[in-house]
N, C-alpha and C. Protein backbone atom coordinates (compact mmCIF):
# COMPACT_ATOMS: atom_id res chain seq x y z
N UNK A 1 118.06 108.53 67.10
CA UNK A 1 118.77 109.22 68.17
C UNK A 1 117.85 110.25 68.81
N UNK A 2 117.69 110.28 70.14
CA UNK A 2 116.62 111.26 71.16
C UNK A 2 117.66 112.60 71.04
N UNK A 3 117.23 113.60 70.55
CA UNK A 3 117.84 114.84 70.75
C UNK A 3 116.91 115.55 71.70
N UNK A 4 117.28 117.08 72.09
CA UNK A 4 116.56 117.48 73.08
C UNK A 4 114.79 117.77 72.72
N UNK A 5 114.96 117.64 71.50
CA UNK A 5 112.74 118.45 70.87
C UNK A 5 112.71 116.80 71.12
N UNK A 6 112.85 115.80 70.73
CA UNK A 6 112.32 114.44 70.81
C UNK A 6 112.15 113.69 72.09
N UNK A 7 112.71 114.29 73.20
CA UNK A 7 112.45 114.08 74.18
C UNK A 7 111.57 114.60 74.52
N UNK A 8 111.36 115.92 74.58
CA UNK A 8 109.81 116.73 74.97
C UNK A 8 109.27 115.90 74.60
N UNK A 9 109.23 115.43 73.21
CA UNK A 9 107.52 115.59 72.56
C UNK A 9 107.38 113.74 72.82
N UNK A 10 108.49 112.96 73.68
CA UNK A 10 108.89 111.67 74.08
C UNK A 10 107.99 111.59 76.04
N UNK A 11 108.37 112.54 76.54
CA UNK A 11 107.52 112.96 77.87
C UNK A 11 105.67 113.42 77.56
N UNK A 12 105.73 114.32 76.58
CA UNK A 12 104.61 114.85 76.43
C UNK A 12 103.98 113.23 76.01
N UNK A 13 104.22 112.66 75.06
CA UNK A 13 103.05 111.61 74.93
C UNK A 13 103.02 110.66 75.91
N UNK A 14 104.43 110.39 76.76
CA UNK A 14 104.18 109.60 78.13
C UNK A 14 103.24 110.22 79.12
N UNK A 15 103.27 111.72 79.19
CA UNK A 15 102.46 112.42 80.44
C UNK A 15 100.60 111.89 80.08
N UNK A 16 100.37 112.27 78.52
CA UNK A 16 99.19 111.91 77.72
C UNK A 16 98.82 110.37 78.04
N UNK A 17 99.68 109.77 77.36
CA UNK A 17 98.83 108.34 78.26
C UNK A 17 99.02 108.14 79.37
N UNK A 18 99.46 108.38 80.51
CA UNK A 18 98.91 108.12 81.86
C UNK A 18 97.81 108.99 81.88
N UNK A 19 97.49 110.28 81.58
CA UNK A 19 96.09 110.34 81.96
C UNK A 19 95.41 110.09 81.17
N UNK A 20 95.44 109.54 79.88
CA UNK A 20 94.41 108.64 79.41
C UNK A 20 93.70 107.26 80.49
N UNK A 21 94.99 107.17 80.63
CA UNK A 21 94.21 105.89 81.66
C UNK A 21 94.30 105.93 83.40
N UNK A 22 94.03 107.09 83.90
CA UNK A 22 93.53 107.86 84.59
C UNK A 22 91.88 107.66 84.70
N UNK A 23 91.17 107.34 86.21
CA UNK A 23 89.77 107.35 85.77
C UNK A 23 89.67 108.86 86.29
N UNK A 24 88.17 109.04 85.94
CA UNK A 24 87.40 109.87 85.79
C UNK A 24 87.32 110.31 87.90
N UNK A 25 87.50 111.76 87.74
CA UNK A 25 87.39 112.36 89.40
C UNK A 25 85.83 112.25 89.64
N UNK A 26 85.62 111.51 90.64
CA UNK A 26 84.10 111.66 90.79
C UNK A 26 83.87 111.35 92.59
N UNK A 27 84.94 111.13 93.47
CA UNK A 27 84.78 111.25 94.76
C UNK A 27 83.33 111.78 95.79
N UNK A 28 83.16 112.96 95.13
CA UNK A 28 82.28 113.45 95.73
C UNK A 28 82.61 114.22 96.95
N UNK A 29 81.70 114.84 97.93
CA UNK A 29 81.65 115.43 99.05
C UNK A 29 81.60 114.57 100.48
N UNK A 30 81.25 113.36 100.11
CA UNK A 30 81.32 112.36 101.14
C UNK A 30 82.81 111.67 101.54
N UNK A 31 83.99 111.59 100.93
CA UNK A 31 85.34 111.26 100.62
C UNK A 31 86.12 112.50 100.84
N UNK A 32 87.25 112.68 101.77
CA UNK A 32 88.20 113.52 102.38
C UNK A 32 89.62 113.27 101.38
N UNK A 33 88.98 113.56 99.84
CA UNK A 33 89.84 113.47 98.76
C UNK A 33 90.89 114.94 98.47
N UNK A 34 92.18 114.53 97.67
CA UNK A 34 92.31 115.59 96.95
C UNK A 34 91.57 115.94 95.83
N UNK A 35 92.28 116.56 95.29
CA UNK A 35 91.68 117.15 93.94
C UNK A 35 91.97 116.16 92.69
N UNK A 36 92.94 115.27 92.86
CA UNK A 36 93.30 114.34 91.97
C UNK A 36 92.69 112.80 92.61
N UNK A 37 91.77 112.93 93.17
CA UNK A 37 91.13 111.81 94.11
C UNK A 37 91.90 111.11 94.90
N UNK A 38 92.58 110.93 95.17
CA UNK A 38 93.69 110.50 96.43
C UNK A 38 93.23 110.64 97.94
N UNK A 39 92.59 109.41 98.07
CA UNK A 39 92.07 109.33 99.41
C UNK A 39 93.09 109.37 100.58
N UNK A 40 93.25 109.66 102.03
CA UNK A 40 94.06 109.30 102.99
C UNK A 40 95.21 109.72 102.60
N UNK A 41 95.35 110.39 101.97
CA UNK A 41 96.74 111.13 101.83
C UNK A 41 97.62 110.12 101.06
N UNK A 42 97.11 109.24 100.21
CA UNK A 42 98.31 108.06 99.83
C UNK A 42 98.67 106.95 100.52
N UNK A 43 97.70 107.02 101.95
CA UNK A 43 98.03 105.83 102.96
C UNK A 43 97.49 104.84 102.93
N UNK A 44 98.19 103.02 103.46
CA UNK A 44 96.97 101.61 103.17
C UNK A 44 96.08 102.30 104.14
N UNK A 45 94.92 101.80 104.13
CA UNK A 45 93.77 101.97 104.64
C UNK A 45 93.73 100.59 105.37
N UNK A 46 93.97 99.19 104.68
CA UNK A 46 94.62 97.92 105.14
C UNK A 46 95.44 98.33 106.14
N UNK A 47 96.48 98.83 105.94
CA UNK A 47 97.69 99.19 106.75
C UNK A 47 97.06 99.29 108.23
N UNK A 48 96.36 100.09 108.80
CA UNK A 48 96.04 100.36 109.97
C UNK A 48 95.90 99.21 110.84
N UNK A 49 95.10 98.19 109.95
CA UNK A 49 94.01 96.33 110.53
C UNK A 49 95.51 95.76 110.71
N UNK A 50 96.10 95.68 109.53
CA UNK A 50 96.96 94.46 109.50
C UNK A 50 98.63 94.85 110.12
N UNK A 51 99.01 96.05 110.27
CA UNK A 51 100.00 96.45 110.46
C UNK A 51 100.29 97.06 111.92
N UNK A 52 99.31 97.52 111.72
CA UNK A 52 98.91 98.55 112.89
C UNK A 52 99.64 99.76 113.55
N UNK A 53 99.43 100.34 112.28
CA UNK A 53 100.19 101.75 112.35
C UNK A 53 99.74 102.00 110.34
N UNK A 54 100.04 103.46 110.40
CA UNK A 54 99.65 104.05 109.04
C UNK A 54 100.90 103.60 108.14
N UNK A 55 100.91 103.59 107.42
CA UNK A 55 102.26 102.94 105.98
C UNK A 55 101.61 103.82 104.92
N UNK A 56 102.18 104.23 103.89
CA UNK A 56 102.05 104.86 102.58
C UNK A 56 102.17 103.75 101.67
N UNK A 57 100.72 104.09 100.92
CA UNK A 57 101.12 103.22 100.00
C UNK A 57 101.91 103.39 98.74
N UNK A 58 102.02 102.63 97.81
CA UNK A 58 102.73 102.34 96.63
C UNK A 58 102.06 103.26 95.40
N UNK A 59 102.35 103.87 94.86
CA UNK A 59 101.82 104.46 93.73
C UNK A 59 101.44 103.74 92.65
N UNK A 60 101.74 102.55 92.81
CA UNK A 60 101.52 101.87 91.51
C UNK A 60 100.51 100.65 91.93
N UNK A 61 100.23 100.59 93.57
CA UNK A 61 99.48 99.44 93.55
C UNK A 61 97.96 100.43 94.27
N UNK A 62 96.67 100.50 93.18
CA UNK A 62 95.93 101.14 93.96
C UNK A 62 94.72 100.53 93.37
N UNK A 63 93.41 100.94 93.85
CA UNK A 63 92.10 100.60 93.81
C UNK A 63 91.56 101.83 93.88
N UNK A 64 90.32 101.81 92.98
CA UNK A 64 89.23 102.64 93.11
C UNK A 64 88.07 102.59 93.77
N UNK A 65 86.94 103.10 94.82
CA UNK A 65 86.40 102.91 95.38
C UNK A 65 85.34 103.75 95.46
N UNK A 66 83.98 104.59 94.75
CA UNK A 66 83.16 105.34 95.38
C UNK A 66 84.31 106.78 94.25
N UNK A 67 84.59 106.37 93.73
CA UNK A 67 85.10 107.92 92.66
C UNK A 67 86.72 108.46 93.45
N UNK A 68 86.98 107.68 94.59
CA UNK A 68 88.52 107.99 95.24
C UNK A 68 89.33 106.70 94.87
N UNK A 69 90.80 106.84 95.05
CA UNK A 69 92.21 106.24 94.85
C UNK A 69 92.48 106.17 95.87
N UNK A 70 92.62 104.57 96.60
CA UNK A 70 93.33 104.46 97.15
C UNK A 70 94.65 103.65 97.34
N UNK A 71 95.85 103.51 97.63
CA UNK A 71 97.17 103.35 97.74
C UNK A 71 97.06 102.11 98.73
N UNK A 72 97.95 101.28 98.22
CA UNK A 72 98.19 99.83 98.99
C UNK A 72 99.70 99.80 99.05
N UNK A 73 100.19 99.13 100.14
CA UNK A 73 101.29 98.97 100.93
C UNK A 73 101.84 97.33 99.49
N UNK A 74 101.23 96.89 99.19
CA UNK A 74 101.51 95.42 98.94
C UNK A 74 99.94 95.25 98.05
N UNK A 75 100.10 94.23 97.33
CA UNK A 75 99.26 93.82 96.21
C UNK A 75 97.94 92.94 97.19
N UNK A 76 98.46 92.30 98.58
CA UNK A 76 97.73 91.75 99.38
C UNK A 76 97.11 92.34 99.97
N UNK A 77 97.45 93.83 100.48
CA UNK A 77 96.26 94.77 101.28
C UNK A 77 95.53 95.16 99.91
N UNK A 78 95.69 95.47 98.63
CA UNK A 78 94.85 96.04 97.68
C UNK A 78 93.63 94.86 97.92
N UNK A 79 93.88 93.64 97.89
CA UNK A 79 92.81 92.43 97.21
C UNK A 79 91.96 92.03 98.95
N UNK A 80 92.73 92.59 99.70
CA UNK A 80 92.02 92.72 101.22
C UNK A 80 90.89 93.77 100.96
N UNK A 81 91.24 95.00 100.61
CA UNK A 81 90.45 96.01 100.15
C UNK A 81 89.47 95.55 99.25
N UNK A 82 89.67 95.10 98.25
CA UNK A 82 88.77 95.31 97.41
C UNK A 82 87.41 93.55 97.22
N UNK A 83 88.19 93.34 97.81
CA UNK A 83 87.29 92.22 98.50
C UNK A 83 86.47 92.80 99.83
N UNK A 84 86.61 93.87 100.37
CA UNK A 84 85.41 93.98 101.60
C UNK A 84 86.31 95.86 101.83
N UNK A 85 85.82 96.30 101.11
CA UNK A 85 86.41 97.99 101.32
C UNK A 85 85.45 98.80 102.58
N UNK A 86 84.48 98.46 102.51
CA UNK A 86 83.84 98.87 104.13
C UNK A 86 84.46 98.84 105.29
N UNK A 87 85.04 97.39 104.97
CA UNK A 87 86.01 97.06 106.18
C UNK A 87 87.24 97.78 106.83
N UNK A 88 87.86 98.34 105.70
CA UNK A 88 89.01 99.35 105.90
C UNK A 88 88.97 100.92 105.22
N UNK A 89 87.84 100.93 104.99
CA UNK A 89 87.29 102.29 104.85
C UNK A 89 87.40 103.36 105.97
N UNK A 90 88.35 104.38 106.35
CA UNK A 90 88.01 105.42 107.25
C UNK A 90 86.38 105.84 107.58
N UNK A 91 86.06 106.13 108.72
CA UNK A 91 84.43 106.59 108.97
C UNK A 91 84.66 107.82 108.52
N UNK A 92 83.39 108.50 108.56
CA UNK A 92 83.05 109.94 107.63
C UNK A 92 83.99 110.39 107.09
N UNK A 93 84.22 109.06 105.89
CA UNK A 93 85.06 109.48 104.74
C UNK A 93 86.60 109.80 105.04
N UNK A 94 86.75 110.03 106.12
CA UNK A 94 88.18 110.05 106.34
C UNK A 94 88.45 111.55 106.75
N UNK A 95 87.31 112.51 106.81
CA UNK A 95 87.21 113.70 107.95
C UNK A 95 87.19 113.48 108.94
N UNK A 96 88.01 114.23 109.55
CA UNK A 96 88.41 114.28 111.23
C UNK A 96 87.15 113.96 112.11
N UNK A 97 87.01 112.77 112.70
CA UNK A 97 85.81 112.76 113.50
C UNK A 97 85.36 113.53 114.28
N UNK A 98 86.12 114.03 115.19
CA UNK A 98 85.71 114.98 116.09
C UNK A 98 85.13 116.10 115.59
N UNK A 99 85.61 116.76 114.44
CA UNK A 99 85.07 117.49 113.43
C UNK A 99 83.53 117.15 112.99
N UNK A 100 83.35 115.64 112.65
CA UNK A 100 82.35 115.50 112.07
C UNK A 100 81.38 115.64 113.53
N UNK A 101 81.92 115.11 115.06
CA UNK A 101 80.66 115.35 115.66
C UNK A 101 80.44 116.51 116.34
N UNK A 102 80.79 117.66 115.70
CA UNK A 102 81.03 118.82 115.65
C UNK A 102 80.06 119.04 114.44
N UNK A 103 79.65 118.01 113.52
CA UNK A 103 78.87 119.25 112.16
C UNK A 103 79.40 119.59 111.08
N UNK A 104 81.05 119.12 111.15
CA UNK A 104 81.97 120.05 109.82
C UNK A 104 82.76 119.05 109.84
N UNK A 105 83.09 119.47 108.20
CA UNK A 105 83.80 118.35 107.50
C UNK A 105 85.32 119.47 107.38
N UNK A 106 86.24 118.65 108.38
CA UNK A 106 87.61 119.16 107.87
C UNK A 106 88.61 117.56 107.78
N UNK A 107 89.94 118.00 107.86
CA UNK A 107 90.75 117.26 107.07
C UNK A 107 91.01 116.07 108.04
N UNK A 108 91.25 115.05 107.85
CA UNK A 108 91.44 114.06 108.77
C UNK A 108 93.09 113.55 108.77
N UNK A 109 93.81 113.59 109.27
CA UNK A 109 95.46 113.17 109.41
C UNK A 109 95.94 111.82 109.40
N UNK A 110 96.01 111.11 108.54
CA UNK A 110 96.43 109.50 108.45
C UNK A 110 97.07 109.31 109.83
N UNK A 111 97.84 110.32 109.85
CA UNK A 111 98.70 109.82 111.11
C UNK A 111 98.23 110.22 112.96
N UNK A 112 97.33 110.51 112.60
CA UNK A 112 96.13 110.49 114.11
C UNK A 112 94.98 110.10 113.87
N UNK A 113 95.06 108.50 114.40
CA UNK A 113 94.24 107.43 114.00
C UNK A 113 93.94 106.66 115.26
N UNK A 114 92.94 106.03 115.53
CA UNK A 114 92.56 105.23 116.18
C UNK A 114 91.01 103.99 115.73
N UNK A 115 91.45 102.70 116.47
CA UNK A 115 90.62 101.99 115.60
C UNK A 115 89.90 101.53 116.48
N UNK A 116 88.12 101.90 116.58
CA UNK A 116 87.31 101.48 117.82
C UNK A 116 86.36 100.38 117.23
N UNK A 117 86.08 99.31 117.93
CA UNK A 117 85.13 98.10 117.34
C UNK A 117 85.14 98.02 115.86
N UNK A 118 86.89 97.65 115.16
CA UNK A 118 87.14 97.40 113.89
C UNK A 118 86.49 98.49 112.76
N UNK A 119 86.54 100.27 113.60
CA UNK A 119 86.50 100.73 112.17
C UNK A 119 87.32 102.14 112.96
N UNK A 120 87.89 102.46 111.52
CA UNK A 120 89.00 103.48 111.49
C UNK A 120 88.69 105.45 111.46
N UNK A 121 89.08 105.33 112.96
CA UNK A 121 88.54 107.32 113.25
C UNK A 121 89.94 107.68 112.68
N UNK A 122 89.78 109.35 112.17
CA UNK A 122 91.21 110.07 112.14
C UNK A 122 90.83 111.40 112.98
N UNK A 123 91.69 112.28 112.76
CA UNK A 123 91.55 113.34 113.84
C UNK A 123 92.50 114.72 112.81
N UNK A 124 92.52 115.76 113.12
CA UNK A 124 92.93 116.69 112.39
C UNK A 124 94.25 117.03 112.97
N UNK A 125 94.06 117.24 114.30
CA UNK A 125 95.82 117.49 115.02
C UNK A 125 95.87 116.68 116.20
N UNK A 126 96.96 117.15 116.81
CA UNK A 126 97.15 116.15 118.19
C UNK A 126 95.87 116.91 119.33
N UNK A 127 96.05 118.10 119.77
CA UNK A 127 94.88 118.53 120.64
C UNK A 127 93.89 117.82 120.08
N UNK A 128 92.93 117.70 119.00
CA UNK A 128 91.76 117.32 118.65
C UNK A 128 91.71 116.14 118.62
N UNK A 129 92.50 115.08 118.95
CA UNK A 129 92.73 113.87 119.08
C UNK A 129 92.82 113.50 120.56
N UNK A 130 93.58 114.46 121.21
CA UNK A 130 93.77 114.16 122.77
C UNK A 130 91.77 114.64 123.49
N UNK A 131 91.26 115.47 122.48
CA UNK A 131 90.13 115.74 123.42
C UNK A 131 88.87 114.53 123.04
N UNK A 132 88.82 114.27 121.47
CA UNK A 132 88.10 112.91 121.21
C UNK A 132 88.75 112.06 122.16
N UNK A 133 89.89 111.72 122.47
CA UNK A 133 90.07 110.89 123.44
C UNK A 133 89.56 110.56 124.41
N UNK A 134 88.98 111.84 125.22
CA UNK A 134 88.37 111.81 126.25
C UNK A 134 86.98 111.53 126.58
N UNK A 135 86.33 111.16 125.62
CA UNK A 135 85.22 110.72 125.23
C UNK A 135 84.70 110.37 123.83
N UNK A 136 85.32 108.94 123.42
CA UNK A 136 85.36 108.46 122.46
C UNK A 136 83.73 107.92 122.09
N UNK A 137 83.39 107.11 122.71
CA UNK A 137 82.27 106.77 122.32
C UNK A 137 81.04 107.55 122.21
N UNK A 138 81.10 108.91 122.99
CA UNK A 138 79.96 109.92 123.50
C UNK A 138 80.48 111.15 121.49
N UNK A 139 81.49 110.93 121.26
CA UNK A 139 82.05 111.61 119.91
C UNK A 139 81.52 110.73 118.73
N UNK A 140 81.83 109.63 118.79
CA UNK A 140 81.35 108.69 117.39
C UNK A 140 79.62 108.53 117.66
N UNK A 141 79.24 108.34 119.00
CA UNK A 141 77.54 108.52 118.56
C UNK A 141 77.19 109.64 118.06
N UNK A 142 77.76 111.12 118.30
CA UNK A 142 77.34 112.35 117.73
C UNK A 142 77.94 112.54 116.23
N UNK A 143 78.62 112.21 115.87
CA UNK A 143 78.90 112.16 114.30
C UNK A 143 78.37 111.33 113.72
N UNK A 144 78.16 110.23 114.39
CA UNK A 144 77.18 109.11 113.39
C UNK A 144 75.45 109.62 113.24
N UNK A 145 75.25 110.60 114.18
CA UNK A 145 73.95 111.29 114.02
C UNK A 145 74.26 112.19 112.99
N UNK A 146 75.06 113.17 113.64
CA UNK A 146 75.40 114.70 112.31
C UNK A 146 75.94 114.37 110.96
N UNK A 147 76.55 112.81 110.93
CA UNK A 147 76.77 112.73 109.83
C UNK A 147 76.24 112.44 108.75
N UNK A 148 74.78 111.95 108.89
CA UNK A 148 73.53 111.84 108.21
C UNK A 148 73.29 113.46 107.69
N UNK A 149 73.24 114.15 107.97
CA UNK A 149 72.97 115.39 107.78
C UNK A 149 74.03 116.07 106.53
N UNK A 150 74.91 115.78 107.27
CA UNK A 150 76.25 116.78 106.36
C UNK A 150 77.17 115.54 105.21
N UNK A 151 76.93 114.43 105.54
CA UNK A 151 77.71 113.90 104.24
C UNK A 151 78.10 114.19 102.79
N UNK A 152 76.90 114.64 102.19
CA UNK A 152 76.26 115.12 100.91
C UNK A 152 77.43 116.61 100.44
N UNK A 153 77.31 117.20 101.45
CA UNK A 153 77.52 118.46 101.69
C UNK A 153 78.83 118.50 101.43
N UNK A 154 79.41 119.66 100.44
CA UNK A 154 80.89 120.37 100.35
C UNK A 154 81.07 120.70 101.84
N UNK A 155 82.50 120.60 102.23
CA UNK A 155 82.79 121.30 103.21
C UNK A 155 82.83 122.67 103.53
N UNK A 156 82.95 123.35 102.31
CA UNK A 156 82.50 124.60 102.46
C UNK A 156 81.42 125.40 102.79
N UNK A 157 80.81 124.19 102.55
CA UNK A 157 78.98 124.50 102.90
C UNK A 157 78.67 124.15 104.58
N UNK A 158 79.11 124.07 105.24
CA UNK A 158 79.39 123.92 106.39
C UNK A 158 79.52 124.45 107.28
N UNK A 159 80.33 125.38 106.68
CA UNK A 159 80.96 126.68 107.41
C UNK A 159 80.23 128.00 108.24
């Protein structure tokens, strides 16, 4: 019979093995991760190609990639992913482009997205999205330069 101490100590060893089998945080400074590696905020990264629009993925269906977690809509965007993850990989890691061709790594918004010659920009707010707009291609050549530079780099180091 579960009384109330046997339940604790019934959670406590459930909480223990999930992060036993938990990998190891190793993302890095190049990946627009949390702190628990969670790339894109939990969003398919698939989702964008095949759907076309952002979807959240599933907590239970995910892939590892480069030391980040990412979240699949369906077991079919995971094996899309992980069969060619370049492919649906956010550019500079999933920091706000405009940001990056700016020099600085800030947060990129799943949900201000745009997808130019099959690869995936994000943007931090709507203004910073409406002004990359206005010169999209003259923005991704300057981050694809600065981003050689600052990838490596904490965002804090940036600053």
């Amino acid at each position: 019979m579960l009384n109330k101490r046997n339940l604790v100590i019934l959670g406590f060893v459930t909480i223990a093995s999930f992060a036993a089998a938990m990998p190891a945080l190793a993302a890095g400074p190049q990946v627009n991760a949390t702190i628990t590696g969670l790339a894109l905020r939990g969003y398919d990264p698939v989702a964008y190609f095949t759907d076309g629009k952002p979807v959240l993925g599933d907590f239970s269906i995910t892939a590892q990639y480069e030391g980040a977690t990412y979240r699949f809509a369906s077991e079919e965007h995971k094996a899309l992913f992980v069969k060619e993850p370049a492919k649906y990989l956010p550019q500079f890691g999933g920091f706000c482009a405009y940001g990056a061709a700016a020099g600085y790594k800030v947060d990129g918004d799943p949900n201000l997205w745009k997808i130019v010659d099959n690869k995936l920009y994000l943007n931090i707010a709507p203004p910073v999205a409406a002004r990359w707009n206005q010169d999209v291609a003259g923005y991704i050549k300057t981050a694809n330069e600065k981003w050689m530079a600052i990838k490596d780099k904490a965002p804090g180091e940036l600053q």
